[in-house]
N, C-alpha and C. Protein backbone atom coordinates (compact mmCIF):
# COMPACT_ATOMS: atom_id res chain seq x y z
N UNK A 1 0.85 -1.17 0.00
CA UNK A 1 0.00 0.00 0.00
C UNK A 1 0.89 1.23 0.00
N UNK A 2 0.90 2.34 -1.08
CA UNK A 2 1.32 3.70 -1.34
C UNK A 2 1.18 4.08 -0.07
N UNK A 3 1.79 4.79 0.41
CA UNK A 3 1.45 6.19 1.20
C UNK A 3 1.25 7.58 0.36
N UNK A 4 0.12 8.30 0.42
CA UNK A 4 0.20 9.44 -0.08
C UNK A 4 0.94 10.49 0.36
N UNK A 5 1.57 11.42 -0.11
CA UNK A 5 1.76 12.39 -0.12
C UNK A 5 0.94 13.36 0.80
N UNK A 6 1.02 13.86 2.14
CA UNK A 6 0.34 14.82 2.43
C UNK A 6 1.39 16.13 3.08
N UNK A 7 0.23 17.24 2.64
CA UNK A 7 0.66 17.88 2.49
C UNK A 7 0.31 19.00 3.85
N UNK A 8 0.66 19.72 4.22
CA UNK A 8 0.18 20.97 5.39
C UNK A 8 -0.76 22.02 4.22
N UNK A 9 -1.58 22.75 5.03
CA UNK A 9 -2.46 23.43 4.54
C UNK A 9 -1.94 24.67 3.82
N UNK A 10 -1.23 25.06 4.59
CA UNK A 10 -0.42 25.94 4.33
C UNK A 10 0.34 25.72 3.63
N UNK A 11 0.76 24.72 3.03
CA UNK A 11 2.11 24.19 2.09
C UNK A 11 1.00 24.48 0.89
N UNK A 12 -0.55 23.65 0.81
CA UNK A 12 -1.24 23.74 -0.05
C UNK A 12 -1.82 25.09 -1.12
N UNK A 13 -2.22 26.32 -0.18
CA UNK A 13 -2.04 27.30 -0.49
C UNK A 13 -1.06 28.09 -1.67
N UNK A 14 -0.04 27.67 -0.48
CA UNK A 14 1.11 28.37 -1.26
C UNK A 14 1.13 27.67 -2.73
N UNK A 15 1.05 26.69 -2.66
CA UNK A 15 1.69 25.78 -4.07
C UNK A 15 0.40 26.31 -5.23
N UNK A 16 -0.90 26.86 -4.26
CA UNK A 16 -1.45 27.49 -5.50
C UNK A 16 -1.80 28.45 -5.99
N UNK A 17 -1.16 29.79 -4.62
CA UNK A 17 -1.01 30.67 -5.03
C UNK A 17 0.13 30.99 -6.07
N UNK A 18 1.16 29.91 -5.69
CA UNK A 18 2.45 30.54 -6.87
C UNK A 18 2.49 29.88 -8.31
N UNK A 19 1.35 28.90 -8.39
CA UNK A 19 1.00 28.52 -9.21
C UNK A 19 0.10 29.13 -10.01
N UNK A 20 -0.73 29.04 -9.66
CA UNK A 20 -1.67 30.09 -10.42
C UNK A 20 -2.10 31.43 -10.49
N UNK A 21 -0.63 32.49 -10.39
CA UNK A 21 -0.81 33.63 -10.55
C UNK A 21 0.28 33.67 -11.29
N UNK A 22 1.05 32.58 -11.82
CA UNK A 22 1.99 33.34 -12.97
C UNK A 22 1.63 33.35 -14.57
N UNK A 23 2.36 34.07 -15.38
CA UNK A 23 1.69 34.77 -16.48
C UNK A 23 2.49 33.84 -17.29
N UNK A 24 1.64 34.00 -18.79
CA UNK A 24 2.50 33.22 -20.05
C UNK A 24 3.46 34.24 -20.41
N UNK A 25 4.04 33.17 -21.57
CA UNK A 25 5.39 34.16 -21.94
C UNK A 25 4.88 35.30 -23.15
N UNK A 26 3.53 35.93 -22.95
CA UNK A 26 3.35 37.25 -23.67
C UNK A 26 2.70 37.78 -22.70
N UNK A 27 2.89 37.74 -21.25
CA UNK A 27 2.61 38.75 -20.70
C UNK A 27 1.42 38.90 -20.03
N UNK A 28 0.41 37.69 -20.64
CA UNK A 28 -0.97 37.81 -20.15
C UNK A 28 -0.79 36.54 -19.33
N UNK A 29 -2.19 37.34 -18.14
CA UNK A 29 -2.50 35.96 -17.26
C UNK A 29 -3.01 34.60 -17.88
N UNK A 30 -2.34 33.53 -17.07
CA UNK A 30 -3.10 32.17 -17.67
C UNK A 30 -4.47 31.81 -17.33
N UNK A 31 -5.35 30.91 -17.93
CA UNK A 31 -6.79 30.93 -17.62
C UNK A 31 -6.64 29.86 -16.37
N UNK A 32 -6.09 30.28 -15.53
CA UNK A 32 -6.59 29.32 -14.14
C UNK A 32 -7.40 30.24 -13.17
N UNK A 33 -8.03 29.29 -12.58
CA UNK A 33 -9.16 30.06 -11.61
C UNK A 33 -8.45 31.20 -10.43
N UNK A 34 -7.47 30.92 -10.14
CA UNK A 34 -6.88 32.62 -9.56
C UNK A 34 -7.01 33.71 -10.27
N UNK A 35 -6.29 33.37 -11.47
CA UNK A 35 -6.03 34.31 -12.07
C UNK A 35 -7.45 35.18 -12.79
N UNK A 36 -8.61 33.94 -13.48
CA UNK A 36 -9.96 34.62 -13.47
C UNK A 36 -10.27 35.97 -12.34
N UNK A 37 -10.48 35.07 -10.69
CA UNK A 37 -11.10 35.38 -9.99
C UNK A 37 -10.49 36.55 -9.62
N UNK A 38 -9.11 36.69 -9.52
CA UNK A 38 -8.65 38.32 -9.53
C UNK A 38 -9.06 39.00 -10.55
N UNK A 39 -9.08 38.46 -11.74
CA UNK A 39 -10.11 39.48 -13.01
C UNK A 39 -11.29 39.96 -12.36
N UNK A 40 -11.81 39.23 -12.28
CA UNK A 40 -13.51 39.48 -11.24
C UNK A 40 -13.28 40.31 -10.41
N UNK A 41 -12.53 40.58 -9.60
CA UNK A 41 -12.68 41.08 -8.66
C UNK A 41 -12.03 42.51 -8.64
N UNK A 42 -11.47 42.78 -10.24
CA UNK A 42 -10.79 44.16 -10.51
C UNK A 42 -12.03 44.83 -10.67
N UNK A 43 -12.65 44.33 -12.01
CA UNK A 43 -14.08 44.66 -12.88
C UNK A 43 -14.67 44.48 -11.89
N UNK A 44 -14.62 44.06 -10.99
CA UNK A 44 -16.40 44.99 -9.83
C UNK A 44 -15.54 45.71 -9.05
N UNK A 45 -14.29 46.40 -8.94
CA UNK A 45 -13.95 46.99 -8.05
C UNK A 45 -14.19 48.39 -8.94
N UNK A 46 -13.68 48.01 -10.21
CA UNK A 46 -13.99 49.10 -11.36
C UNK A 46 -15.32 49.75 -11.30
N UNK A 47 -16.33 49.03 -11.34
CA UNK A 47 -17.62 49.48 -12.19
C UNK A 47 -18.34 49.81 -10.68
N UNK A 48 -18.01 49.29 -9.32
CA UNK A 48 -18.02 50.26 -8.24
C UNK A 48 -17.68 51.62 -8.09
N UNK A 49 -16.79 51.65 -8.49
CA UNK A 49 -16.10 53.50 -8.29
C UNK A 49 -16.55 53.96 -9.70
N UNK A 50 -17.04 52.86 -10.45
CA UNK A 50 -17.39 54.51 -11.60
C UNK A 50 -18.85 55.23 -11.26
N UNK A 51 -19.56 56.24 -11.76
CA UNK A 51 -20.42 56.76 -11.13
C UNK A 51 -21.70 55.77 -11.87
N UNK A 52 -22.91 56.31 -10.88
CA UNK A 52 -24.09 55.53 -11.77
C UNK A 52 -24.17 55.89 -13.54
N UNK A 53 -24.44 55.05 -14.00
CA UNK A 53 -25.17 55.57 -15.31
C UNK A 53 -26.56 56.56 -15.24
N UNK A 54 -26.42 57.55 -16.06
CA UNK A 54 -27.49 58.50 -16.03
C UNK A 54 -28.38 58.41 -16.95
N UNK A 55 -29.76 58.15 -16.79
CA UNK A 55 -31.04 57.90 -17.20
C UNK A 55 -30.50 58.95 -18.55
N UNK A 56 -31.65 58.70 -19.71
CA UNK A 56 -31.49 59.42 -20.66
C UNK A 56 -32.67 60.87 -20.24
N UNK A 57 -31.79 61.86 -20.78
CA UNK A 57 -33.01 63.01 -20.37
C UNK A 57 -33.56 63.35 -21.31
N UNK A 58 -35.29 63.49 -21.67
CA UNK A 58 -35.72 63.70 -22.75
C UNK A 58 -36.28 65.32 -23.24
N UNK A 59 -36.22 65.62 -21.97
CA UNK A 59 -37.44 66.84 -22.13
C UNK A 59 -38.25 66.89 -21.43
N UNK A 60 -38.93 68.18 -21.37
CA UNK A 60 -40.58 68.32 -21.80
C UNK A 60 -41.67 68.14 -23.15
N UNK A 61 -40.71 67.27 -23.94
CA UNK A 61 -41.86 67.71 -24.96
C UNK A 61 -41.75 66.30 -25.28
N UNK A 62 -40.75 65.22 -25.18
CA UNK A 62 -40.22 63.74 -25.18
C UNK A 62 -41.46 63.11 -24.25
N UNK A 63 -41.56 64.00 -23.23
CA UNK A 63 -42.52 63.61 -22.55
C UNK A 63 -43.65 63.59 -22.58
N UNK A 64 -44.25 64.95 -23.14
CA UNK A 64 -45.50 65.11 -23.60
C UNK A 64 -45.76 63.83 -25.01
N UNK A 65 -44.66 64.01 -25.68
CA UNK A 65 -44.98 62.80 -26.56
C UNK A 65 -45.29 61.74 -26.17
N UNK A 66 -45.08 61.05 -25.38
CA UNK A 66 -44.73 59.82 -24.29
C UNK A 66 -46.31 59.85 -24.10
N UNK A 67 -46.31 60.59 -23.36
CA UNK A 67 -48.05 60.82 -22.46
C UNK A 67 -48.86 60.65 -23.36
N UNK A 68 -48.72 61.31 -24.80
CA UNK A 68 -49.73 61.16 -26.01
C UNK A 68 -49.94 59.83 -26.78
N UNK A 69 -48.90 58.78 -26.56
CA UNK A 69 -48.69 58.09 -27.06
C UNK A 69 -49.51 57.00 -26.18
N UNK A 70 -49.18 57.49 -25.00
CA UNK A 70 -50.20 56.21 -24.07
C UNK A 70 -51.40 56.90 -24.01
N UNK A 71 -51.68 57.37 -23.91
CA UNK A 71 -53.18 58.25 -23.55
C UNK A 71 -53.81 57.35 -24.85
N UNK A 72 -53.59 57.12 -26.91
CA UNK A 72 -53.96 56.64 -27.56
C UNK A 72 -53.93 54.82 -27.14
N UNK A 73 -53.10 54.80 -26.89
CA UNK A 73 -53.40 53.16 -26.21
C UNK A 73 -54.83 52.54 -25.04
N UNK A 74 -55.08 53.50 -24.78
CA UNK A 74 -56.17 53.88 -23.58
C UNK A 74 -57.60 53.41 -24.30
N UNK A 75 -58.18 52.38 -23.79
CA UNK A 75 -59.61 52.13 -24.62
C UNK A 75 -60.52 52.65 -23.57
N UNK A 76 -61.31 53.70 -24.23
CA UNK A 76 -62.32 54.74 -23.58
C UNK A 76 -63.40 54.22 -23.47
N UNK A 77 -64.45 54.23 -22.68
CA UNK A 77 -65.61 53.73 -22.65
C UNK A 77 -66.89 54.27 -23.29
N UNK A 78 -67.66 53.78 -24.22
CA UNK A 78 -68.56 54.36 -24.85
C UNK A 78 -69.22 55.18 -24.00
N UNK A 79 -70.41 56.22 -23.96
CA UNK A 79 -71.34 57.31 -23.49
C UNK A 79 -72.41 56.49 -22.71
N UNK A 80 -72.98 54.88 -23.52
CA UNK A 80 -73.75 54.82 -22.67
C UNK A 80 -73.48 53.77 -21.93
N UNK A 81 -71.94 53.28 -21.86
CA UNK A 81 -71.57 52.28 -20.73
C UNK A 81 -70.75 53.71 -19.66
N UNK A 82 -70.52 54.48 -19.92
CA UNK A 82 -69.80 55.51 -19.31
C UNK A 82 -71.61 55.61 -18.00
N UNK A 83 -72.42 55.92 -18.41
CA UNK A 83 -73.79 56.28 -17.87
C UNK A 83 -74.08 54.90 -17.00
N UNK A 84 -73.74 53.79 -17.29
CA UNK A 84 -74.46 53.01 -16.57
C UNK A 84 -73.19 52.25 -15.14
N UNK A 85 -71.96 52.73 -15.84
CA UNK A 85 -71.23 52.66 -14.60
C UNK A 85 -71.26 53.68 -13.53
N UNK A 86 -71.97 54.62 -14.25
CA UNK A 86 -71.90 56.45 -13.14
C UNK A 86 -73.24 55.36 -12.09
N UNK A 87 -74.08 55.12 -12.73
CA UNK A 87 -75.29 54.57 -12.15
C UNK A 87 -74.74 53.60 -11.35
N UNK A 88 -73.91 52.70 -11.61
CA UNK A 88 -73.38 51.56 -10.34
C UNK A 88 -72.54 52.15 -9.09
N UNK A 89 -71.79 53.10 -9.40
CA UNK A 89 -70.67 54.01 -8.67
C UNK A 89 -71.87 54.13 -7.49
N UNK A 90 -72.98 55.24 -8.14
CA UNK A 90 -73.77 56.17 -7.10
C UNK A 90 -74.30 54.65 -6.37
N UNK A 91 -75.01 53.99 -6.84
CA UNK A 91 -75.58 52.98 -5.93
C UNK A 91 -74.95 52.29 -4.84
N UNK A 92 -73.47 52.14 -5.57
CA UNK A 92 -72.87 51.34 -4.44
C UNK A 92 -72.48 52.23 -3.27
N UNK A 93 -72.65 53.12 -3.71
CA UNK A 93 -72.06 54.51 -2.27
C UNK A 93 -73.34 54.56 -1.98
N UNK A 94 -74.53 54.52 -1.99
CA UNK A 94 -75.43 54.97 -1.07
C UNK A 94 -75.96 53.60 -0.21
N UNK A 95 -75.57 52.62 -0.94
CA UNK A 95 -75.74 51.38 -0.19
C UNK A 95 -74.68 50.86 0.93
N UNK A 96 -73.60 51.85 0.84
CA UNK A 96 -72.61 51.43 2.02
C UNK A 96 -73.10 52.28 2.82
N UNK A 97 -73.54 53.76 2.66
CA UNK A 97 -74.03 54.64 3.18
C UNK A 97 -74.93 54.46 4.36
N UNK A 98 -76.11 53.71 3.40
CA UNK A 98 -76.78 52.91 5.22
C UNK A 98 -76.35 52.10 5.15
N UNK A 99 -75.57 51.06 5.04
CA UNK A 99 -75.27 50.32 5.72
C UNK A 99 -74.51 50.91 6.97
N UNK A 100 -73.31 51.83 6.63
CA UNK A 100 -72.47 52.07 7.82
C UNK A 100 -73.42 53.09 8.20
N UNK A 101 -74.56 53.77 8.13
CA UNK A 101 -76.02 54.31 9.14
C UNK A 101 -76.53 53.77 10.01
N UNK A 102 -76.60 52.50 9.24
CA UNK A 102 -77.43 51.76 10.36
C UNK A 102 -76.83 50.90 11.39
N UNK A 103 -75.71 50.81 10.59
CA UNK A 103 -74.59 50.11 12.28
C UNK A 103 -74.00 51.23 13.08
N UNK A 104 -73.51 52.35 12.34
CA UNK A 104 -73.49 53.61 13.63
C UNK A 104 -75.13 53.56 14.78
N UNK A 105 -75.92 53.40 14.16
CA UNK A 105 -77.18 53.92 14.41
C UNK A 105 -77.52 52.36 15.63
N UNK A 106 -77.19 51.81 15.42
CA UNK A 106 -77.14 49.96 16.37
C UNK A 106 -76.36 50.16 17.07
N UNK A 107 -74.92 50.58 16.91
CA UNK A 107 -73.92 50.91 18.71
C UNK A 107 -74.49 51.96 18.85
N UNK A 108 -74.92 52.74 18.67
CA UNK A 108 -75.10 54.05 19.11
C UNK A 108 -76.33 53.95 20.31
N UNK A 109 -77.53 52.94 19.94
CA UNK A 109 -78.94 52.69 20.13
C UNK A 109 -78.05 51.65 21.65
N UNK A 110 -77.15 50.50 21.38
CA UNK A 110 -76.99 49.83 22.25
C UNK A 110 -75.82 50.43 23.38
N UNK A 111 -75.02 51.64 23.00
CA UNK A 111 -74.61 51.77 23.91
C UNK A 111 -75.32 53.25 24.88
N UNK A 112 -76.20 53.44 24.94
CA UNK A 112 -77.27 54.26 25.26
C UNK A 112 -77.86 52.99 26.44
N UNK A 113 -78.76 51.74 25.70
CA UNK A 113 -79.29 50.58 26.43
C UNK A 113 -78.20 50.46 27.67
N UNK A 114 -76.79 49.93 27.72
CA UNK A 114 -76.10 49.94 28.50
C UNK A 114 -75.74 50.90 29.66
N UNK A 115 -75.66 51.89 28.82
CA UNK A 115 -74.53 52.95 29.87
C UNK A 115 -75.90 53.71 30.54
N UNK A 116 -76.84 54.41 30.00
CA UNK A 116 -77.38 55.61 30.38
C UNK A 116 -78.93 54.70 31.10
C-alpha cells in the first residue's frame, strides 16, 4: 500500500497561489481560476467607483410625446356604458351609506341601552 503524499495546509495554499498567478510568456495571465477570480474582482472593483449611469433626459416635450402616445393606447368607454357605470358608482355609495347608518345607528342605540 502507497502512502500518499500529504501535504500541510499551508504548504497547499502556497503551491497554488504561486501557481496560479503566474503569467505566459506574452505577458498575459493564464486561464486558471486565480487568475480569473482576480479578473472578477478588478471589474467589480472598477464598475463600483465609476459613477451611476445617467437615465437618458428627454425633455418636456419627449414627454409630452410619451403621455400622447399612451393616452392613444387607452380604450375609452362608450357614453352609454360611461352612464351606466356612473349609475353603479352612485348605488354602491349609497348602499354602504346605510349600511355604515345603520350600524353607527345599532352601537349608538346599544350603547345608550347599556350605559345611560
Amino acid at each position: 500500500m502507497a502512502k500518499s503524499k500529504k501535504r500541510k495546509n499551508s504548504d497547499y495554499k502556497t503551491s497554488i497561489l504561486t501557481e496560479e498567478t503566474s503569467t505566459s510568456k506574452n505577458g498575459k495571465k493564464d486561464g486558471t481560476r486565480w487568475a480569473k477570480a482576480q479578473e472578477k474582482a478588478k471589474e467589480r472593483q472598477r464598475k463600483k467607483n465609476q459613477p451611476a449611469a445617467k437615465k437618458e433626459k428627454g425633455g418636456v416635450r419627449a414627454y409630452f410625446k410619451g403621455v400622447k402616445l399612451e393616452m392613444k393606447k387607452v380604450v375609452w368607454p362608450t357614453r352609454s356604458e360611461l352612464g351606466s357605470f356612473t349609475v353603479v358608482v352612485l348605488a354602491t355609495c349609497a348602499a354602504f351609506a346605510l349600511l355604515f347608518w345603520g350600524i353607527d345607528s345599532g352601537v349608538l342605540a346599544a350603547i345608550r341601552a347599556i350605559c345611560f
